[in-house]
Protein backbone atom coordinates (compact mmCIF):
# COMPACT_ATOMS: atom_id res chain seq x y z
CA UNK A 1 -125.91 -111.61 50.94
CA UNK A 2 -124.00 -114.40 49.53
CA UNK A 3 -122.12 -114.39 45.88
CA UNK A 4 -124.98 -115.92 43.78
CA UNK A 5 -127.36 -112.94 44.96
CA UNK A 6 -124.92 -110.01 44.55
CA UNK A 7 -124.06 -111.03 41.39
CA UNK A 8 -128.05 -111.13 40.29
CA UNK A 9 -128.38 -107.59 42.33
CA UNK A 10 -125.33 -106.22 40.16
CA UNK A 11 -127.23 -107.78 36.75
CA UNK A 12 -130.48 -106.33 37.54
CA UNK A 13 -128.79 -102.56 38.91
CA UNK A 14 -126.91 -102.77 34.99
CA UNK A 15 -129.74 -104.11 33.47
CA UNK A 16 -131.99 -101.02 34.60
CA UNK A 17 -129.29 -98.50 33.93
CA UNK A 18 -129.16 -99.55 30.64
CA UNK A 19 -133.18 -99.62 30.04
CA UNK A 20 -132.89 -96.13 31.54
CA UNK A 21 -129.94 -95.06 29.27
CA UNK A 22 -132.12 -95.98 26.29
CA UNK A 23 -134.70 -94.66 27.14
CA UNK A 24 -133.25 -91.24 27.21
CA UNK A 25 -131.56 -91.57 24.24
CA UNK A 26 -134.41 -92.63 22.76
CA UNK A 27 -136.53 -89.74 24.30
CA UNK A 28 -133.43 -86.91 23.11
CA UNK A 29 -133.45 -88.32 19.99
CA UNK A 30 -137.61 -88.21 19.78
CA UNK A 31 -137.13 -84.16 20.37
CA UNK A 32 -134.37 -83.34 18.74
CA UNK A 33 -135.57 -84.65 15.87
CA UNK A 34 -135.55 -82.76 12.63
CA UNK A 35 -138.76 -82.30 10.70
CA UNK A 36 -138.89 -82.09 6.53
CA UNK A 37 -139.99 -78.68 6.60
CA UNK A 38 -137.13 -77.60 9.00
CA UNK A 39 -134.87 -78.99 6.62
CA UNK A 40 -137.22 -77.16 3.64
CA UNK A 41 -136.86 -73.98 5.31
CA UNK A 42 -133.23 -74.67 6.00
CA UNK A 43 -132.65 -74.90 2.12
CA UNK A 44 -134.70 -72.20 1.92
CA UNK A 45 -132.33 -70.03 4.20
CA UNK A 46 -129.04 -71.37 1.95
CA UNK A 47 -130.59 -70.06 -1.09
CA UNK A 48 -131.73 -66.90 -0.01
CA UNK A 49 -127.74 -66.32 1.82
CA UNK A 50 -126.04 -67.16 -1.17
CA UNK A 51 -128.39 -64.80 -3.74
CA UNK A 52 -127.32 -62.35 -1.23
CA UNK A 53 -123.59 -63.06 -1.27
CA UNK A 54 -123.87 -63.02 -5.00
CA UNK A 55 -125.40 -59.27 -5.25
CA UNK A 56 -122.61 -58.62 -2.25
CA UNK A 57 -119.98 -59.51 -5.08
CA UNK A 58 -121.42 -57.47 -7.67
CA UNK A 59 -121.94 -54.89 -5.73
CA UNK A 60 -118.50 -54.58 -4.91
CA UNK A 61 -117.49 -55.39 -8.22
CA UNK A 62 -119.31 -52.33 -9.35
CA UNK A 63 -118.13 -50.33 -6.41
CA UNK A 64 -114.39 -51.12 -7.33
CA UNK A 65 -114.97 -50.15 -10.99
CA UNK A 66 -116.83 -47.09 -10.77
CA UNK A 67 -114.03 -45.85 -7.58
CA UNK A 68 -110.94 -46.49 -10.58
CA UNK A 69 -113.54 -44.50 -13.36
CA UNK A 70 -113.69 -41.75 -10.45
CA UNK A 71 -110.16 -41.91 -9.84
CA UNK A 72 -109.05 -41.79 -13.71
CA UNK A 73 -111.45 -39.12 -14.36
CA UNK A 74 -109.53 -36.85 -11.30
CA UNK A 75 -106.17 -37.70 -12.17
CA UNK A 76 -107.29 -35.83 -15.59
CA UNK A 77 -108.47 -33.00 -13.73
CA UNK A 78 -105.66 -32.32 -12.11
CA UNK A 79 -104.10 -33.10 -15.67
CA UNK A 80 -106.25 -30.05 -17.31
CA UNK A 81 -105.95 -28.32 -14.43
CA UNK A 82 -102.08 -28.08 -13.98
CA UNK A 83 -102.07 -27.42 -18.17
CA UNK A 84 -104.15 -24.76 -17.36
CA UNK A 85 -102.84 -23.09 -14.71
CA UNK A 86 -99.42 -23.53 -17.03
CA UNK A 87 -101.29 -21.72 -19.99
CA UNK A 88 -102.58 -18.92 -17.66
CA UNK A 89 -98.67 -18.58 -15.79
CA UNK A 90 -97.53 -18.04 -19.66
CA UNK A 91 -100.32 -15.92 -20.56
CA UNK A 92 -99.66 -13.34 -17.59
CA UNK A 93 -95.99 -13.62 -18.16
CA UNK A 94 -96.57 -12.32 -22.10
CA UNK A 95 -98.87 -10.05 -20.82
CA UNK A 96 -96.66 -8.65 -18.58
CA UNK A 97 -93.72 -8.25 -20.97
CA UNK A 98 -96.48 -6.58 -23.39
CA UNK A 99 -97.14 -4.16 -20.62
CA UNK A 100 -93.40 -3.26 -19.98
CA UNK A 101 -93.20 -3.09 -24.07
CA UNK A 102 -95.91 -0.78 -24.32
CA UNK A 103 -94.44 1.24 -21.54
CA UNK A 104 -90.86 1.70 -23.11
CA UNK A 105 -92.39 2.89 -26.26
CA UNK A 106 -94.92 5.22 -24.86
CA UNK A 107 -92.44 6.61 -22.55
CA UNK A 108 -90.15 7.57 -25.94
């Protein structure tokens, strides 16, 4: 094989790889192609995700407020309940020194 002929064997071994290359990307590209409703759907997808993040957010919006109502209306729970326990502590305590009273003067 002289120089004249490898050189046309190297041209025509190029020339097919590229034909081939083409073709495949051409054939990939035929495939993978993306259809309008695909991309109708798609949108369709997007919209419905971010109505959900949106009642997510709200939801936890809500969730945060109504856990600092619930918290507020414990704290004054405990508030009433510590005043009352105070108010009944008191009341035994008078009642108490009206029972040793009572006793001192019925004993005389």
């Amino acid at each position: 094989m002289n120089r004249t002929e490898f050189i046309f064997a190297i041209a025509v071994i190029l020339f097919v790889a590229f034909v081939l290359g083409w073709a495949t990307s051409w054939l990939v590209a035929r495939f993978t192609r993306v259809s309008q409703s695909d991309i109708g759907e798609l949108d369709q997808m997007a919209q419905a995700l971010h109505e959900a993040e949106e009642t997510r957010d709200q939801a936890i919006t809500y969730l945060q407020y109504r856990e600092e109502e619930l918290t507020n209306q414990l704290a004054q729970a405990e508030a009433e309940l510590s005043a009352a326990m105070e108010g009944l502590r008191d009341a035994r305590h008078e009642a108490e020194e009206l029972r040793s009273y009572a006793e001192k003067n019925s004993a005389r």
